[in-house]
PDB file of N, CA and C in Angstrom:
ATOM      1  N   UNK A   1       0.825  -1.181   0.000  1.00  0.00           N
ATOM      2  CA  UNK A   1       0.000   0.000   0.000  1.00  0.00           C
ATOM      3  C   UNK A   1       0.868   1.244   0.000  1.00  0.00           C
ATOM      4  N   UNK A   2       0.309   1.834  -0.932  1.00  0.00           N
ATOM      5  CA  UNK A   2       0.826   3.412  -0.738  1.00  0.00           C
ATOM      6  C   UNK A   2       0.894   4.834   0.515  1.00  0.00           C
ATOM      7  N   UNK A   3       1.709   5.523   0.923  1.00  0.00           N
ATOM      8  CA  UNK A   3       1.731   6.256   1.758  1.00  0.00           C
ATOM      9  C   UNK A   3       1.250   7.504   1.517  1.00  0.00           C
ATOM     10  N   UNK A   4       0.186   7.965   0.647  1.00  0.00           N
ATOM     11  CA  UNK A   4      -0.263   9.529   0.204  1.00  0.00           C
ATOM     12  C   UNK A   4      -0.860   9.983   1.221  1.00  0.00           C
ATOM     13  N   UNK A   5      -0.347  11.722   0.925  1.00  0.00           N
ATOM     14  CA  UNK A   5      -1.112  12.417   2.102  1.00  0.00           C
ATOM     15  C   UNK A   5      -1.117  13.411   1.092  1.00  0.00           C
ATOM     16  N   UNK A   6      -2.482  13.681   1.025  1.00  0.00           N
ATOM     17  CA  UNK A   6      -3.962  14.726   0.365  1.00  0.00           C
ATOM     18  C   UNK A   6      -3.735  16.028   1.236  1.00  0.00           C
ATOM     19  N   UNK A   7      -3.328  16.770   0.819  1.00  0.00           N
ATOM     20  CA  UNK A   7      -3.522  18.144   1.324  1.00  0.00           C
ATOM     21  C   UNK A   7      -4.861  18.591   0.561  1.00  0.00           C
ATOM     22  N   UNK A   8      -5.973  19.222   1.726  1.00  0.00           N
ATOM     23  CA  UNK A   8      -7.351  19.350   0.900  1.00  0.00           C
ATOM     24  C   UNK A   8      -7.727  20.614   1.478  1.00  0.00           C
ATOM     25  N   UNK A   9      -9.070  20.683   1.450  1.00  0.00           N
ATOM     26  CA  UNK A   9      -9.694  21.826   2.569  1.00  0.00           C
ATOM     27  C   UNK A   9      -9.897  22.784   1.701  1.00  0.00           C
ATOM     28  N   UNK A  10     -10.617  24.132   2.561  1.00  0.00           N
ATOM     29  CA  UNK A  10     -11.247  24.816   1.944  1.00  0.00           C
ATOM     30  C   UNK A  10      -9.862  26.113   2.489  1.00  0.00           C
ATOM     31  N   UNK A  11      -9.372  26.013   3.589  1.00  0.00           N
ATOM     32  CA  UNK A  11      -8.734  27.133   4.452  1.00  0.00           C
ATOM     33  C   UNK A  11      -9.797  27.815   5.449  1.00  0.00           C
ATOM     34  N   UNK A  12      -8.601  29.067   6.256  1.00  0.00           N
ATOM     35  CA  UNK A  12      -9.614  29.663   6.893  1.00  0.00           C
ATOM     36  C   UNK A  12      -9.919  30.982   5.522  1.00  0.00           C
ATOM     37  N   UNK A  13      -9.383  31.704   5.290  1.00  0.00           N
ATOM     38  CA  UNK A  13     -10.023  32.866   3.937  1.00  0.00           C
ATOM     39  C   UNK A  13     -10.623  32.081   3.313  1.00  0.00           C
ATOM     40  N   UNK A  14     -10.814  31.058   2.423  1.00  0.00           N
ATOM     41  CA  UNK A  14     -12.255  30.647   2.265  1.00  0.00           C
ATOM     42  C   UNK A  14     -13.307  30.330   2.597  1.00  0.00           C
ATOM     43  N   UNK A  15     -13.193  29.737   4.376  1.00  0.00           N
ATOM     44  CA  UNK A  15     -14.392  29.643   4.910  1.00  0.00           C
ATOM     45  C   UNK A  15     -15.033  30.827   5.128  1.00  0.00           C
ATOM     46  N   UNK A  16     -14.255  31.896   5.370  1.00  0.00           N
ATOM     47  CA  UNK A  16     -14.468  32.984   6.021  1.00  0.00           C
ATOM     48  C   UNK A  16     -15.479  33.766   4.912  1.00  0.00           C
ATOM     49  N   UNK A  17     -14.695  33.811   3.706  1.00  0.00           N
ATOM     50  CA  UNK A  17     -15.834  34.203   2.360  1.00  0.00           C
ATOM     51  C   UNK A  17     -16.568  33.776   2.591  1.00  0.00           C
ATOM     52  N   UNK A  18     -17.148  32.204   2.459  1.00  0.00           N
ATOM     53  CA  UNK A  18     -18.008  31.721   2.342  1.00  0.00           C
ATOM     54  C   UNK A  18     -19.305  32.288   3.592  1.00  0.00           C
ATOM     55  N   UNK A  19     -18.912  32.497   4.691  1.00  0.00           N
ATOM     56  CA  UNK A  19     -19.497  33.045   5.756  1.00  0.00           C
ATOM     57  C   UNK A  19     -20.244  34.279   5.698  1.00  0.00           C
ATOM     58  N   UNK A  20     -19.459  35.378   5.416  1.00  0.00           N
ATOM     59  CA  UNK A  20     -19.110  37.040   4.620  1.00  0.00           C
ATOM     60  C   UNK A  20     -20.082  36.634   3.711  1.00  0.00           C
ATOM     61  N   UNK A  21     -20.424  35.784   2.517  1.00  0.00           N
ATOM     62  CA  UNK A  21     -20.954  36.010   1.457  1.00  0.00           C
ATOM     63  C   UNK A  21     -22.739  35.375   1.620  1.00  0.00           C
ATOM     64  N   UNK A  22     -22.587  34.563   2.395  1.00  0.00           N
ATOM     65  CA  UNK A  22     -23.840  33.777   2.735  1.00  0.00           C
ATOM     66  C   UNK A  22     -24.428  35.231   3.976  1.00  0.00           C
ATOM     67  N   UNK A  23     -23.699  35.488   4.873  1.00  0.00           N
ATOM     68  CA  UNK A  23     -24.389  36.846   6.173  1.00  0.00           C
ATOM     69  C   UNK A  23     -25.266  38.007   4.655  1.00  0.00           C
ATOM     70  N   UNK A  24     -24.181  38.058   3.607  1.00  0.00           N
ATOM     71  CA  UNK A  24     -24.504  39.233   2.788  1.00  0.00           C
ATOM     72  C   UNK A  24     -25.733  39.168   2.163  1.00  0.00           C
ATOM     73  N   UNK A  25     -26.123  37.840   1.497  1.00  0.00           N
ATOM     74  CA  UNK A  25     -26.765  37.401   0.825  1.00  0.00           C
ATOM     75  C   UNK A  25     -28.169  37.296   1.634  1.00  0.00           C
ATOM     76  N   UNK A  26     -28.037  36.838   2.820  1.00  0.00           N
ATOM     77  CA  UNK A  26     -29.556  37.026   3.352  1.00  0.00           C
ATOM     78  C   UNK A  26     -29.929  37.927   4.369  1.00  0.00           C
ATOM     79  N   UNK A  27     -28.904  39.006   4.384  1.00  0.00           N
ATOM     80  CA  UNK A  27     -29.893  40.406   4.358  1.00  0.00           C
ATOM     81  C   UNK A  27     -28.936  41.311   6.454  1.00  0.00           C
ATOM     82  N   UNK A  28     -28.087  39.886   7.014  1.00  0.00           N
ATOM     83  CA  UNK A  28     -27.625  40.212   8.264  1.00  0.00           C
ATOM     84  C   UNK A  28     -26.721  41.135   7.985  1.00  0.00           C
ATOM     85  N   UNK A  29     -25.638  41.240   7.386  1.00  0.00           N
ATOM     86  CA  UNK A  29     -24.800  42.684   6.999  1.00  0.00           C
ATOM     87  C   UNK A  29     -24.795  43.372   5.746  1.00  0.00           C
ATOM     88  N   UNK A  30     -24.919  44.663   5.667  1.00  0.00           N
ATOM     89  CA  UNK A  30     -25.142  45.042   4.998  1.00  0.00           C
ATOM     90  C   UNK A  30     -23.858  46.141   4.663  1.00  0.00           C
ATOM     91  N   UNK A  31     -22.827  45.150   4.144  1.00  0.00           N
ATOM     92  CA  UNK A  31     -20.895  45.752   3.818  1.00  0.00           C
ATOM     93  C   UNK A  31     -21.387  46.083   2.261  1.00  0.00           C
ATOM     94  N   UNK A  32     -20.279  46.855   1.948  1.00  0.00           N
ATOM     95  CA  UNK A  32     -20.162  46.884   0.517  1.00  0.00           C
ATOM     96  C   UNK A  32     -19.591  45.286  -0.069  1.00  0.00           C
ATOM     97  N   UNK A  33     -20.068  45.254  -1.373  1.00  0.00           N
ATOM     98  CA  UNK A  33     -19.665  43.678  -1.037  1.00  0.00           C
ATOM     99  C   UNK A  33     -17.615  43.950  -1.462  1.00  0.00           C
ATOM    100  N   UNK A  34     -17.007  44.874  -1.184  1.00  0.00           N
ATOM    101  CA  UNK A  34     -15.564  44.681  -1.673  1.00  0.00           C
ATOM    102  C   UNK A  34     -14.796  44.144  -0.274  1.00  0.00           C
ATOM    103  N   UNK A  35     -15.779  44.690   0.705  1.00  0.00           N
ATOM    104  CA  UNK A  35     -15.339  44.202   1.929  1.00  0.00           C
ATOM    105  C   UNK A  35     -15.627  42.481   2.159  1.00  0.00           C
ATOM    106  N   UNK A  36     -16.960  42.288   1.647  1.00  0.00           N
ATOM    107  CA  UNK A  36     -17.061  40.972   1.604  1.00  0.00           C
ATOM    108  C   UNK A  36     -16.378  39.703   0.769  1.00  0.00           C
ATOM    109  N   UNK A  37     -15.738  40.075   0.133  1.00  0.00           N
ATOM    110  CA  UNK A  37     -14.770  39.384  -0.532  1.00  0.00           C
ATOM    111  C   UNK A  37     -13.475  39.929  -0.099  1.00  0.00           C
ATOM    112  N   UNK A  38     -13.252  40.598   1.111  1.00  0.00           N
ATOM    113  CA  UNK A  38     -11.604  40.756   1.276  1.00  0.00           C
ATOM    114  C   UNK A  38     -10.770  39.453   1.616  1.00  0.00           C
ATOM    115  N   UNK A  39     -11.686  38.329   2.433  1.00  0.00           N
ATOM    116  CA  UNK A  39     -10.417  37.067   2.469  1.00  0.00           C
ATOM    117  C   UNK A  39      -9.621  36.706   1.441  1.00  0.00           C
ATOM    118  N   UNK A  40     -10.434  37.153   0.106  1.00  0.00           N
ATOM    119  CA  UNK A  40     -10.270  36.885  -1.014  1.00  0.00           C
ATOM    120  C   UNK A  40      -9.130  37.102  -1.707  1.00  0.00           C
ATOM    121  N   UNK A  41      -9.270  38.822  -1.788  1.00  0.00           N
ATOM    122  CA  UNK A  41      -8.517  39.747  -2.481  1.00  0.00           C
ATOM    123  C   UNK A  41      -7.342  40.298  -1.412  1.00  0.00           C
ATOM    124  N   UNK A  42      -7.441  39.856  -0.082  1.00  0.00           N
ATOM    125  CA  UNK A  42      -6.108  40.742   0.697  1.00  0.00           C
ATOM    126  C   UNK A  42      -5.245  39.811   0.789  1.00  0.00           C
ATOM    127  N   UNK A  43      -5.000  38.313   0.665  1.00  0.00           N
ATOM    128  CA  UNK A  43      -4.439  37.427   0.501  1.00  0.00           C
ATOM    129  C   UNK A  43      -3.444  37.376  -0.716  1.00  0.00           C
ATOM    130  N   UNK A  44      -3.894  37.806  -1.582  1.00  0.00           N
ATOM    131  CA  UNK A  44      -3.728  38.035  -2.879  1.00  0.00           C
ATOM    132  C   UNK A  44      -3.275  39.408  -3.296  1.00  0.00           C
ATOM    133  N   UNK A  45      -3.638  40.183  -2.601  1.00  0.00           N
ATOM    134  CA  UNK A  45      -2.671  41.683  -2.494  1.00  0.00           C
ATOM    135  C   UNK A  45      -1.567  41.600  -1.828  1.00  0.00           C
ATOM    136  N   UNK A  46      -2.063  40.839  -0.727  1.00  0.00           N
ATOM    137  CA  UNK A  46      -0.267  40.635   0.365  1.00  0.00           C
ATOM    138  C   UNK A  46       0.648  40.111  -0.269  1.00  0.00           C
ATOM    139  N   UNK A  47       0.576  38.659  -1.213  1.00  0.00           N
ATOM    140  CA  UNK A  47       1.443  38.219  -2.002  1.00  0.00           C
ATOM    141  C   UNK A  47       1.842  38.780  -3.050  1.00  0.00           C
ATOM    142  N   UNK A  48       1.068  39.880  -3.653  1.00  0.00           N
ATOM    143  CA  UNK A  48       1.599  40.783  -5.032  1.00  0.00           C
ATOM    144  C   UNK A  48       2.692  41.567  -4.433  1.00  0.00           C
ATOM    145  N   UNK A  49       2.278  42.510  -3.024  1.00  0.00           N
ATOM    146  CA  UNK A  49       2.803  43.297  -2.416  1.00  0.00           C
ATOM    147  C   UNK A  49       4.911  42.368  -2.240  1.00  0.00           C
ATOM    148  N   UNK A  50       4.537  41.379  -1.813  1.00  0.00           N
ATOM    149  CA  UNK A  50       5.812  40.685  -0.973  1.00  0.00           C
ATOM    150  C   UNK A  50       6.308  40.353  -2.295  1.00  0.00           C
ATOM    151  N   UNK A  51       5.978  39.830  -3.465  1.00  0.00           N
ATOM    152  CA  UNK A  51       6.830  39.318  -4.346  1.00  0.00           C
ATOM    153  C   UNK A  51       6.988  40.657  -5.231  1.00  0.00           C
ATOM    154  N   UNK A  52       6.641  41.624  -5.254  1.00  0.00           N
ATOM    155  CA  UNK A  52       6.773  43.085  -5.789  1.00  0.00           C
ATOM    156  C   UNK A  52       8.206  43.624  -4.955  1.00  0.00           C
ATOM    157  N   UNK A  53       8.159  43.679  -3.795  1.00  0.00           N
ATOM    158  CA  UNK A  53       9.335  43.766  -3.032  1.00  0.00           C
ATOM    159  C   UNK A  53      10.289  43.020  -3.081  1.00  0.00           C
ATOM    160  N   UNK A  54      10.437  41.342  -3.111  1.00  0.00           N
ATOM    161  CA  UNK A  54      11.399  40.605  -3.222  1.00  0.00           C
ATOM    162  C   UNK A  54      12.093  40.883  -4.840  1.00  0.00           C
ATOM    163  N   UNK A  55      11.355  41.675  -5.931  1.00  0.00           N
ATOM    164  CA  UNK A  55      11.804  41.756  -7.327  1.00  0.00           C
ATOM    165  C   UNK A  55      12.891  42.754  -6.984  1.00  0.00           C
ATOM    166  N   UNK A  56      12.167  44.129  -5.982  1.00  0.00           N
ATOM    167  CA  UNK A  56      12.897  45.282  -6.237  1.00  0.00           C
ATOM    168  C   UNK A  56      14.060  44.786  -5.323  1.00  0.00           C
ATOM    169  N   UNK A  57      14.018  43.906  -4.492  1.00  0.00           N
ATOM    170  CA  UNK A  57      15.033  44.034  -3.943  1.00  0.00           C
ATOM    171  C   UNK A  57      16.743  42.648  -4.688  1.00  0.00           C
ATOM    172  N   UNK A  58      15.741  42.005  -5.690  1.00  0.00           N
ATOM    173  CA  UNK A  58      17.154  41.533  -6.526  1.00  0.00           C
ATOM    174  C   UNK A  58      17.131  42.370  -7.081  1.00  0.00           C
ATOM    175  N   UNK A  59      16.358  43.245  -7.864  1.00  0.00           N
ATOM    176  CA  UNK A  59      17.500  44.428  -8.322  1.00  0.00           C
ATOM    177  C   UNK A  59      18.061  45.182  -8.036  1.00  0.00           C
ATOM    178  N   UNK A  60      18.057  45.396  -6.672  1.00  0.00           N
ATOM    179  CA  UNK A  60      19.048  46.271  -6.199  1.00  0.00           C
ATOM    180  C   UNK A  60      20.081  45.254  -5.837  1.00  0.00           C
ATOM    181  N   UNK A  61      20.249  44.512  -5.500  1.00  0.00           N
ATOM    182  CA  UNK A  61      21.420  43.616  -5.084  1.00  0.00           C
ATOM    183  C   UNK A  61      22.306  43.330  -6.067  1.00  0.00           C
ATOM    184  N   UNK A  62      21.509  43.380  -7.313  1.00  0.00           N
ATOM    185  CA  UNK A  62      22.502  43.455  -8.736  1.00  0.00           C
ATOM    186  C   UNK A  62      23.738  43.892  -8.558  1.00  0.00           C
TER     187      UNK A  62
END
């Protein structure tokens, strides 16, 4: 028998959307929805942000 291990799941920023988007949808908060998709999009800004910095900083090390 084989030894695999499945990395799966949803995470916590996706549960958290999922939460955020279902509260939005039936009427309990009433966010703009850009806020309601931030697990989404700040995850994804943080990593643009950090690999935007790690570029500038091989080029300066040049």
């Amino acid at each position: 028998m084989s030894n695999k291990e499945t990395s799966g799941g949803i995470g916590f920023c996706g549960l958290l959307a999922i939460v955020f988007i279902t509260l939005k949808l039936i009427g309990v908060i009433s966010w703009s929805w850009l806020w309601v998709l931030a697990p989404i999009w700040i995850p994804m800004a943080i990593a643009g942000v950090l690999l935007l910095l790690l570029g500038i900083l091989t080029l300066i090390d040049k």
